[in-house]
Every structure is written in C-alpha cells, then in structure tokens.
C-alpha atoms as a PDB file:
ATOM      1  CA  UNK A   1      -2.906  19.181  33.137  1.00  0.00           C
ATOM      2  CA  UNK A   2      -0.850  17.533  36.034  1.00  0.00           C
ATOM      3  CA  UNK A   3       2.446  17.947  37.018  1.00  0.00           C
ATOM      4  CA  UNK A   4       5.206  15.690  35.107  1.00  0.00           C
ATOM      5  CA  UNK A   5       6.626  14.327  38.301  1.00  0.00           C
ATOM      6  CA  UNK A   6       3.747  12.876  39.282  1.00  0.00           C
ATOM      7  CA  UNK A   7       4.271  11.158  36.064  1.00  0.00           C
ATOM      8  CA  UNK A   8       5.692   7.042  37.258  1.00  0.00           C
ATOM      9  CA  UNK A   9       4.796   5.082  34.156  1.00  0.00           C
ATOM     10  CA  UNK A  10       4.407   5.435  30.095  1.00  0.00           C
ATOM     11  CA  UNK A  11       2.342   2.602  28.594  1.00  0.00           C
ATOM     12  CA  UNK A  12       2.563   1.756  25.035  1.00  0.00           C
ATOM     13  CA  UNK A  13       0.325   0.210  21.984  1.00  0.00           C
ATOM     14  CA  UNK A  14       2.452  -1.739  20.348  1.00  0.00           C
ATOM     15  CA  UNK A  15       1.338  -1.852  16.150  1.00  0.00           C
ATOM     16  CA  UNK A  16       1.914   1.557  14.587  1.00  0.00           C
ATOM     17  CA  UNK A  17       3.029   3.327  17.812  1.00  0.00           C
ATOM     18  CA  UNK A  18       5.927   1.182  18.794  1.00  0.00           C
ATOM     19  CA  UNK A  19       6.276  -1.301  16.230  1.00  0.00           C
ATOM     20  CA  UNK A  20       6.150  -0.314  12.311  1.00  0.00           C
ATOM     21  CA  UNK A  21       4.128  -2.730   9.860  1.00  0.00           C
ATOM     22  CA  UNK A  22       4.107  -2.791   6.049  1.00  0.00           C
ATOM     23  CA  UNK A  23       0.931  -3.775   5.999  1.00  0.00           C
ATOM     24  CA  UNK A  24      -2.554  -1.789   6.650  1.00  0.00           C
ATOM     25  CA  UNK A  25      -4.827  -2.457  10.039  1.00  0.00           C
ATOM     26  CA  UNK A  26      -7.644  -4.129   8.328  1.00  0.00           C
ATOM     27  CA  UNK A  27      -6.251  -7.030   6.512  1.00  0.00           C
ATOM     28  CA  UNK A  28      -9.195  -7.936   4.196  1.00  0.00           C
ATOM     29  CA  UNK A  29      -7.635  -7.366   1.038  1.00  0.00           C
ATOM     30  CA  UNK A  30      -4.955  -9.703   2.127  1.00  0.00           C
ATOM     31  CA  UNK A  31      -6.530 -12.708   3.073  1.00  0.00           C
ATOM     32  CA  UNK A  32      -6.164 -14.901  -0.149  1.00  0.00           C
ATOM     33  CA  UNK A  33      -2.490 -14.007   0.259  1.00  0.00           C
ATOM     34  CA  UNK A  34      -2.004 -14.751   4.322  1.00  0.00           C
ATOM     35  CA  UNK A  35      -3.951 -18.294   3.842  1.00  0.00           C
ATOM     36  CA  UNK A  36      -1.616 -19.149   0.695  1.00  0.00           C
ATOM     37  CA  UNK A  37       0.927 -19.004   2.822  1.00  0.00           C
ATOM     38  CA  UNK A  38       0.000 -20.726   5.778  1.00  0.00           C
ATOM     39  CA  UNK A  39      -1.347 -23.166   3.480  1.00  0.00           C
ATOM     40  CA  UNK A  40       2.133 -23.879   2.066  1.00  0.00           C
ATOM     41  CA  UNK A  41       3.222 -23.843   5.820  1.00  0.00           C
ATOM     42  CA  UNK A  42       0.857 -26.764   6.381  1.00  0.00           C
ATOM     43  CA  UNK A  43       1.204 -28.373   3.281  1.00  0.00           C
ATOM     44  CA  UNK A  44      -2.737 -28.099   2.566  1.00  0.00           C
ATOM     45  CA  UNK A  45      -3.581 -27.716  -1.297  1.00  0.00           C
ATOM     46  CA  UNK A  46      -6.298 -24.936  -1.127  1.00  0.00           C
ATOM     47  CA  UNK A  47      -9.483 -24.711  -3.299  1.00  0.00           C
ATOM     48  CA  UNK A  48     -11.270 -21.295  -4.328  1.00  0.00           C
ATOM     49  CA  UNK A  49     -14.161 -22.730  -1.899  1.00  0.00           C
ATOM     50  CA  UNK A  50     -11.433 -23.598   0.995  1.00  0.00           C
ATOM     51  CA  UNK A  51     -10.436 -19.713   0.399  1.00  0.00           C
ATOM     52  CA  UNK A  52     -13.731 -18.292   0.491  1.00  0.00           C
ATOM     53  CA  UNK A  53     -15.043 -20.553   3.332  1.00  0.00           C
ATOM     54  CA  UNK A  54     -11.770 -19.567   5.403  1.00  0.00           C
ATOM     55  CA  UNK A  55     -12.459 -15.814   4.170  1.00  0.00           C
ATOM     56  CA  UNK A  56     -15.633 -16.156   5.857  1.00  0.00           C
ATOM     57  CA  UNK A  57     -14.712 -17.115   9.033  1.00  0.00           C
ATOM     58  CA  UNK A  58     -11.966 -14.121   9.356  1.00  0.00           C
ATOM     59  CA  UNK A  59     -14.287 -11.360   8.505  1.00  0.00           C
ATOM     60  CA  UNK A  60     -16.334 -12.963  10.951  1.00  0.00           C
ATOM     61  CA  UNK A  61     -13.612 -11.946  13.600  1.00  0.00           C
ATOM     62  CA  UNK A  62     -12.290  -8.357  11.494  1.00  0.00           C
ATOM     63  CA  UNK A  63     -12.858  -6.223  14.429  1.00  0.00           C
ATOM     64  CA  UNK A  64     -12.217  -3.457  11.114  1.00  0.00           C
ATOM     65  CA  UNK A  65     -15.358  -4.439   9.630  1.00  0.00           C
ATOM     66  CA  UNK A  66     -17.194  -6.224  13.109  1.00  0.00           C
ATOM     67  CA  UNK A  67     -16.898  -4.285  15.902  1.00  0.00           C
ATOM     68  CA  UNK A  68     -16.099  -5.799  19.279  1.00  0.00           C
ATOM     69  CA  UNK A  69     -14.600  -5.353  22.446  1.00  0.00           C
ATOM     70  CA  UNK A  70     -14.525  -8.965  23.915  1.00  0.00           C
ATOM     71  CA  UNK A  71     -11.687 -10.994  22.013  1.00  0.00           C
ATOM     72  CA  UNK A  72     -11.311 -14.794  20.602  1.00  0.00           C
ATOM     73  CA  UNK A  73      -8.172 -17.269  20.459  1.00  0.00           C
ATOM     74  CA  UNK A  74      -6.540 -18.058  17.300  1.00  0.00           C
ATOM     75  CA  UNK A  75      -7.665 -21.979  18.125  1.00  0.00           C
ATOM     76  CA  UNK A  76     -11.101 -20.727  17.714  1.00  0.00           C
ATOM     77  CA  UNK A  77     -10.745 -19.411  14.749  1.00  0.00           C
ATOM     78  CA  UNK A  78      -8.499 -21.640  12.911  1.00  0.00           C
ATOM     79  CA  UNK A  79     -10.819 -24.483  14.267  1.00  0.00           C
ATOM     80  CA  UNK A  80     -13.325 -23.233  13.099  1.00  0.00           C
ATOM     81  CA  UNK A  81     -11.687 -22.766   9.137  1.00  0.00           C
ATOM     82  CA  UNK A  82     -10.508 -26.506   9.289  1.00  0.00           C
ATOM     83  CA  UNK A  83     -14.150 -27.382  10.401  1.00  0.00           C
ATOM     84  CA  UNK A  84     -14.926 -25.291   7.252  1.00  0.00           C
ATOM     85  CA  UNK A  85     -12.211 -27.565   4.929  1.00  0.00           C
ATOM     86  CA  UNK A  86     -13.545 -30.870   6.657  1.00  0.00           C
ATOM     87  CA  UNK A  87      -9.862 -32.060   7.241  1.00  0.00           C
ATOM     88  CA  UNK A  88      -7.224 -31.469  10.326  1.00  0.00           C
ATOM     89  CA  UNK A  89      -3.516 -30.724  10.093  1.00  0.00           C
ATOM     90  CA  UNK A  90      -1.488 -29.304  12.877  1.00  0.00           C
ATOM     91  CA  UNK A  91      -3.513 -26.070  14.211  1.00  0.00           C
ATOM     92  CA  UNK A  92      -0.173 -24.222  15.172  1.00  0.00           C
ATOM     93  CA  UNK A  93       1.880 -24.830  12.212  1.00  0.00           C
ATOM     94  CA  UNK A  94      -1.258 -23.582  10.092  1.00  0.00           C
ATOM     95  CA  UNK A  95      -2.205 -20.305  12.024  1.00  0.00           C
ATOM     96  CA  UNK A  96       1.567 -19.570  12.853  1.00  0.00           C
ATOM     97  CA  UNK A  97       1.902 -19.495   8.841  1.00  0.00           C
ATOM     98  CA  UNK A  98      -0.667 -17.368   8.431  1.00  0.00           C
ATOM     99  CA  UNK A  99       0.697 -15.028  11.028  1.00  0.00           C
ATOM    100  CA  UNK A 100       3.946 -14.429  10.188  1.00  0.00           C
ATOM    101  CA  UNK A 101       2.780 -13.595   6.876  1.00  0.00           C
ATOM    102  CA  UNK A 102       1.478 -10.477   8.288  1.00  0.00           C
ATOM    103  CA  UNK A 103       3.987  -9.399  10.815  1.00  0.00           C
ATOM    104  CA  UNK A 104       6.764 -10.152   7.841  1.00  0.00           C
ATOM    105  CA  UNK A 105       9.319  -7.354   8.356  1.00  0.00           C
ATOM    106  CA  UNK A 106       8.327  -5.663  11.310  1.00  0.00           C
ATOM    107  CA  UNK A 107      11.058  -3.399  13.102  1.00  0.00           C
ATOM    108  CA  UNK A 108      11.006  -0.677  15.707  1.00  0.00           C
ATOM    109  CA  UNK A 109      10.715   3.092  14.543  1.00  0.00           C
ATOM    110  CA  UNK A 110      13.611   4.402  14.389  1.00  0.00           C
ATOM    111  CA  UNK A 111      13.330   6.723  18.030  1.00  0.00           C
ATOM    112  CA  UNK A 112      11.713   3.982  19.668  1.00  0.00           C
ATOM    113  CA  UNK A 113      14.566   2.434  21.587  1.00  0.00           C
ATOM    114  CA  UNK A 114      16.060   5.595  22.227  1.00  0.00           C
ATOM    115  CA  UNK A 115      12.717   6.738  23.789  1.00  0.00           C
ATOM    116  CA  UNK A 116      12.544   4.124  26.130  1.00  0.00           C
ATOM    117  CA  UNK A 117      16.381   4.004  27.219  1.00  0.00           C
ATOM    118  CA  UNK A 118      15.974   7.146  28.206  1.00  0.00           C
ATOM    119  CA  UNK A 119      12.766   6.916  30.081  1.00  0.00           C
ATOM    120  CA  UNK A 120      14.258   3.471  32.009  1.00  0.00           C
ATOM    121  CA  UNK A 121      17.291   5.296  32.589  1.00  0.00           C
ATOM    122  CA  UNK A 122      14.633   7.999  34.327  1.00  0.00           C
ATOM    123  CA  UNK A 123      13.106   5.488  36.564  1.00  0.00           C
ATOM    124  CA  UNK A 124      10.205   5.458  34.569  1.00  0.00           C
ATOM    125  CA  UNK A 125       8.175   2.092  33.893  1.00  0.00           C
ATOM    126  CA  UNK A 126       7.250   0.990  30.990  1.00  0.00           C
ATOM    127  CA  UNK A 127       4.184  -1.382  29.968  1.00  0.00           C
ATOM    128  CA  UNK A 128       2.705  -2.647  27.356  1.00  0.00           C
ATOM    129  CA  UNK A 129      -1.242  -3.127  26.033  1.00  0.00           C
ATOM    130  CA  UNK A 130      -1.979  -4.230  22.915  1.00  0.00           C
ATOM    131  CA  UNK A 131      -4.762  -5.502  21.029  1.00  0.00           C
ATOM    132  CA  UNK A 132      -3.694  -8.639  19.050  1.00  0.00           C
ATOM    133  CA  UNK A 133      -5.411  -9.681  15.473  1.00  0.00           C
ATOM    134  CA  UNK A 134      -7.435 -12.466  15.208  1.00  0.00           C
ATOM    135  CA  UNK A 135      -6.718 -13.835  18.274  1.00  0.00           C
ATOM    136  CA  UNK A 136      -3.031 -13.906  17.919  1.00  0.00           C
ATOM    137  CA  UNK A 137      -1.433 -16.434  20.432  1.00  0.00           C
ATOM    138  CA  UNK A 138       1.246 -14.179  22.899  1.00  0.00           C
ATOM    139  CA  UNK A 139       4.164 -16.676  21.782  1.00  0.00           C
ATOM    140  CA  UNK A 140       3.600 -15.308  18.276  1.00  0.00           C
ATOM    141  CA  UNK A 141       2.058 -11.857  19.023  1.00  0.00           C
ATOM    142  CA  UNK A 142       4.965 -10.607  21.447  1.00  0.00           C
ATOM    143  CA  UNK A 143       7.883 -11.870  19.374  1.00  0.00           C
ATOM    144  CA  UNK A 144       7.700  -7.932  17.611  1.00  0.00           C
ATOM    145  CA  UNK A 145       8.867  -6.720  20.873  1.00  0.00           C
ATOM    146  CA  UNK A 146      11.548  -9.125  22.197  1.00  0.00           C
ATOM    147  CA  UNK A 147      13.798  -6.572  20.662  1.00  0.00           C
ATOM    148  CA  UNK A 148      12.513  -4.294  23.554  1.00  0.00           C
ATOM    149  CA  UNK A 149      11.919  -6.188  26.362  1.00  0.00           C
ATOM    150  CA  UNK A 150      15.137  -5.018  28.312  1.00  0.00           C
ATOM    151  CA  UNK A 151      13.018  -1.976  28.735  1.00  0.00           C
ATOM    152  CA  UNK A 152       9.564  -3.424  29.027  1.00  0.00           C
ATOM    153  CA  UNK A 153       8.536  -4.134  32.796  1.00  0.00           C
ATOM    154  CA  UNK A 154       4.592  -5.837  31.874  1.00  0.00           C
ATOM    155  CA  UNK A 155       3.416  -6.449  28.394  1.00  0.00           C
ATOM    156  CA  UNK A 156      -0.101  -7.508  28.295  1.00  0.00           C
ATOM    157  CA  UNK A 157      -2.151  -8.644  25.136  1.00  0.00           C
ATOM    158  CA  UNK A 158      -6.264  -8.847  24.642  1.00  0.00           C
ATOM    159  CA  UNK A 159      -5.647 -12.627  24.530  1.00  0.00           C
ATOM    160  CA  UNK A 160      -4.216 -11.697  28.776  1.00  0.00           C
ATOM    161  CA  UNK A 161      -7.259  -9.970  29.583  1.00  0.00           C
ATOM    162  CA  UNK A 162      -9.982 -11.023  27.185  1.00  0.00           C
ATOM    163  CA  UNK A 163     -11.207  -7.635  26.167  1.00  0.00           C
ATOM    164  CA  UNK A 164     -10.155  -5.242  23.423  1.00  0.00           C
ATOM    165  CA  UNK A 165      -9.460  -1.470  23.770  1.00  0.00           C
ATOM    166  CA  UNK A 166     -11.391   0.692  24.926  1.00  0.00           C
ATOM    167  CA  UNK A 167     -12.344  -2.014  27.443  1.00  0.00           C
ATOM    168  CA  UNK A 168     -11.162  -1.186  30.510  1.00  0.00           C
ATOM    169  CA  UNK A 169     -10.356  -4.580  31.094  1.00  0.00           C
ATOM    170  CA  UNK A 170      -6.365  -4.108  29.890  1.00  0.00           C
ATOM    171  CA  UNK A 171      -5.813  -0.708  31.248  1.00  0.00           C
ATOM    172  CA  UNK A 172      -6.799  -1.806  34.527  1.00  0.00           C
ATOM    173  CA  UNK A 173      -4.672  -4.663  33.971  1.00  0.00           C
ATOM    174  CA  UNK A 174      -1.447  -2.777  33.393  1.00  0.00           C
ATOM    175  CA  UNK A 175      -2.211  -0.368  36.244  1.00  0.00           C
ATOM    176  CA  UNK A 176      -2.639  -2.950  38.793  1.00  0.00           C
ATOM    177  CA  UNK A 177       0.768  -4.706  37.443  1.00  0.00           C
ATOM    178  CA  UNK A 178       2.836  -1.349  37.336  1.00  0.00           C
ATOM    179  CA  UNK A 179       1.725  -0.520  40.774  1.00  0.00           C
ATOM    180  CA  UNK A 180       0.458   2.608  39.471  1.00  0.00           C
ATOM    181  CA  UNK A 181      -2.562   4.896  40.099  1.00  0.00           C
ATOM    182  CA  UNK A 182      -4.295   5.838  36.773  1.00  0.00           C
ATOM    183  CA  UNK A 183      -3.275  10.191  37.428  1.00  0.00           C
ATOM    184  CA  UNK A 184       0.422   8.703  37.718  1.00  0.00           C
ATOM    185  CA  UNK A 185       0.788   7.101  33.906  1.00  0.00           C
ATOM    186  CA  UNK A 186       0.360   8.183  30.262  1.00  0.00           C
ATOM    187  CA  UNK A 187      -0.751   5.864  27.586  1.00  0.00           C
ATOM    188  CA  UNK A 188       0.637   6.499  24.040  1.00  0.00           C
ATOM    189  CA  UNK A 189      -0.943   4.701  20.881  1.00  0.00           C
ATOM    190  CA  UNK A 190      -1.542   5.896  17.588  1.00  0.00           C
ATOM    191  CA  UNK A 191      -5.845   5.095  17.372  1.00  0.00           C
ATOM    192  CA  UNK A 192      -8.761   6.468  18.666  1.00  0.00           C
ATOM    193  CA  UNK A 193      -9.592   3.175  20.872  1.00  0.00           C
ATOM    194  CA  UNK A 194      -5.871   3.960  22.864  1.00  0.00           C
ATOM    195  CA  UNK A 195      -7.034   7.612  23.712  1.00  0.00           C
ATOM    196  CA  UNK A 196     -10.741   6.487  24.638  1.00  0.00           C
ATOM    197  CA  UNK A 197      -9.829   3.601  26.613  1.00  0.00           C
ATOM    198  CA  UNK A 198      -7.229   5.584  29.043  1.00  0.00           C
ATOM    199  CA  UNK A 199      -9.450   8.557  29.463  1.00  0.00           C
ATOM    200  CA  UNK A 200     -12.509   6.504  30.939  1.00  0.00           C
ATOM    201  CA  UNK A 201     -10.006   5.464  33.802  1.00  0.00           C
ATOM    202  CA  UNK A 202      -8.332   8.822  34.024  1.00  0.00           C
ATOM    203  CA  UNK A 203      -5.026   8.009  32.487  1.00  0.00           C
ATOM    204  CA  UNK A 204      -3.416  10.891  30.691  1.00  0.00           C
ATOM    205  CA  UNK A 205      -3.238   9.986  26.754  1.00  0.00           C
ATOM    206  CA  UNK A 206      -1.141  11.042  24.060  1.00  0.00           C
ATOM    207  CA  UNK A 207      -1.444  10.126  20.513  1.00  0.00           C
ATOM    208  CA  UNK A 208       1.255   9.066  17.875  1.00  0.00           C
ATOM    209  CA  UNK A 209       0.401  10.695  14.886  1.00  0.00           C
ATOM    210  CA  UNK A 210       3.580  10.434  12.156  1.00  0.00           C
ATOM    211  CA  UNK A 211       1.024  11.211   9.689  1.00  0.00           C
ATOM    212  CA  UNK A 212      -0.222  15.477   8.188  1.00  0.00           C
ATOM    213  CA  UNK A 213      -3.507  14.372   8.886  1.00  0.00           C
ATOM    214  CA  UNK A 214      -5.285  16.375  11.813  1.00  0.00           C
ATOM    215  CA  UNK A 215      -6.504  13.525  14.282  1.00  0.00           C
ATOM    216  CA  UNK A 216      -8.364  15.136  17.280  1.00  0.00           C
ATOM    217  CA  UNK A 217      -9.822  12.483  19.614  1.00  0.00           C
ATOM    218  CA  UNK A 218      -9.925  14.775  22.521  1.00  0.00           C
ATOM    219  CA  UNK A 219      -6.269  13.239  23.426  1.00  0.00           C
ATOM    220  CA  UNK A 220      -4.034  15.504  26.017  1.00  0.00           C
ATOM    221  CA  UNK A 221      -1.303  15.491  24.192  1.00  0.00           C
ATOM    222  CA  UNK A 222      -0.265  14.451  20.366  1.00  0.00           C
ATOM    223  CA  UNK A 223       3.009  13.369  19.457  1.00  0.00           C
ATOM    224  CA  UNK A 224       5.107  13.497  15.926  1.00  0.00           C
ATOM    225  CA  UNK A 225       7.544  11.054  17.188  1.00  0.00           C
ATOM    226  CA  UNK A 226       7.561   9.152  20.429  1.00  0.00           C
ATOM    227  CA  UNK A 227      10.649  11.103  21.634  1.00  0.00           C
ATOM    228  CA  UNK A 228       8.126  13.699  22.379  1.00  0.00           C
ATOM    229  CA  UNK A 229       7.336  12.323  25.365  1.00  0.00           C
ATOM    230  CA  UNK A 230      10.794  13.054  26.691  1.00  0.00           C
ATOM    231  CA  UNK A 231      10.065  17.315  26.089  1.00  0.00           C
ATOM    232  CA  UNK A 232       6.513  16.386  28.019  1.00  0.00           C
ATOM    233  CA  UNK A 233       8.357  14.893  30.958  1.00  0.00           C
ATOM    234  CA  UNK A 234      11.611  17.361  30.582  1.00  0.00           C
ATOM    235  CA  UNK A 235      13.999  14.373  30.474  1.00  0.00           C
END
C-alpha cells in the first residue's frame, strides 16, 4: 500500500456514497409512479398504453437490467417516449418531472460534510464522478450536491464524458482536471463499478459499505462511514 502523503486528492461517487436516496438503484418497479408524475408536471393525461410504451423505452436504457458503459441524454430518451405517445409538450418540463420524482428527499449522510471540511481544510482536493440515470441532464443531476460544492473542486457526470463506470473515460477525466497522477488519489463509492473502474488506472479504491453485508471486490480499503478516510490519511 502507498504512503498517505503521497495521497493529493479523494474522489467521490455521488448516489449512496455521498448522497443518501430513499429509493433503490434500479428503478423498475417505480416507473408507473415517476411518469405519473411528470405527467402531471406536463399536464399530459396518460393511457395504460402511453405507460407501457414509455416503460419500454426506459428499460431500454436500465443500465440495472441492460448493461452498458457508453451513456445517452435524457433528450434521447424522452424523445423517444413522446415519439412513442405521438404528441409533443415541453421536453424539459416533462423529464425534469420525472426526475425529481426520484431524487425527492435526497440529503447528505450525516458525516459527509464533516468528511470533506476536514479533508479541504488538509489541502486535499476533492472531485466528483458520477454516473447519472437515464441520462440525467447536469442542471438536474448536480443539484444533490450544491449543498457541497464549497468543498468540491471538479464534479464530472457520464453525461461530461460520455461513458459510464468502469470506463475509464471519467476517471481519466477527473485526474487530468485535479492535476493529479492516478498513485496520488483514492476513489470512494459504494459499487463494484467505482472499485473496478479506479483500479484499471491504478487509483487506490475504497468502498462505502454502511451495510453487514460482506462486499469484497478486491477494493484496498472498505469504509463503514466516509470519516474513515480521515484514520486512512491520519488527519
């Protein structure tokens, strides 16, 4: 293992590592629910066929049930679900609806702002990488982390780079806009994808893991609670 002052930069995940969520990764189950409500946001009356046609086109893009590492745009998608309803409304008012239906109630764990004060406060730099769902537009996507972004130096999304984890693409990204050689950061985020991603490049990983379960995905370190990472450093 390397030496912790050769340690210049932490970056984060943001869902589940940074940012806590009521509601699970895959969001299948919750479709009829999320397009009700952007629905309403749009003012469109929906039909059991406008819901399943719509359903079809976001399992199309579930990266939970279809794997993939290159990513879409939410105008894609949502283009492609009017094309499905044969009318047109306003695209942002209607996938903005669905959207916040989702990311309803979303706050910081409780250490996280601690964590990070005290790692700025360090000298340490902080960045972001983050996979967005369904193509989630930045504007809407990043609004989870205002809250943070005293501390943040770089947050970059897939939308940014148009890959998804492990895809080098965004780690590469975030190295490049740190100013920092892969042996001099650690990545932290809470799925297998985070540890994979930062070990191709040689980026030390650690894994959030609030949960009992054992989750082994040959990560360097594994963390209970993000403050953690203040022990591994000795700050």
């Amino acid at each position: 293992m390397r030496f912790k002052n050769e340690i210049k930069a932490i970056g984060f995940d943001v869902g589940h590592t940074l940012i806590k969520y009521k509601n699970p990764l895959n969001w299948q189950g919750l479709y009829r629910s999320g397009l009700e409500h952007a629905a309403a946001a749009a003012d469109i009356t929906l039909s059991e066929d406008m819901l399943i046609a719509a359903t079809d086109v976001l399992l199309k893009y579930n990266t939970r049930v279809n794997y993939r590492e290159w990513e879409t745009t939410s105008d894609c998608i949502f283009n492609q679900i009017l094309k499905s309803w044969g009318i047109q409304t306003d695209l942002y008012t209607l996938k903005s609806g669905f959207y916040s239906f989702f990311k309803a109630d979303a706050e910081p764990y409780p250490e996280t702002i601690d964590t990070m004060e005290k790692l700025k406060q360090h000298g340490i730099k902080i960045g972001i990488l983050t996979d967005v769902a369904y193509g989630m537009d930045n504007e809407i996507s990043l609004e989870d982390i205002s809250v943070l972004s005293d501390y943040i130096d770089i947050a970059i999304t897939s939308v940014d780079v148009g890959y998804r984890k492990p895809n080098s693409a965004g780690y590469v990204k975030l190295l490049e806009s740190l100013e920092i050689f892969p042996n001099g950061m650690i990545f932290i985020g809470d799925e297998e994808k985070d540890i994979i991603g930062a070990q191709k490049l040689g980026i030390v990983s650690a894994l959030i893991n609030r949960s009992k379960e054992i989750k082994d995905f040959g990560q360097d370190y594994t963390l209970e609670s993000l403050s953690d990472i203040l022990s591994i450093l000795d700050l």
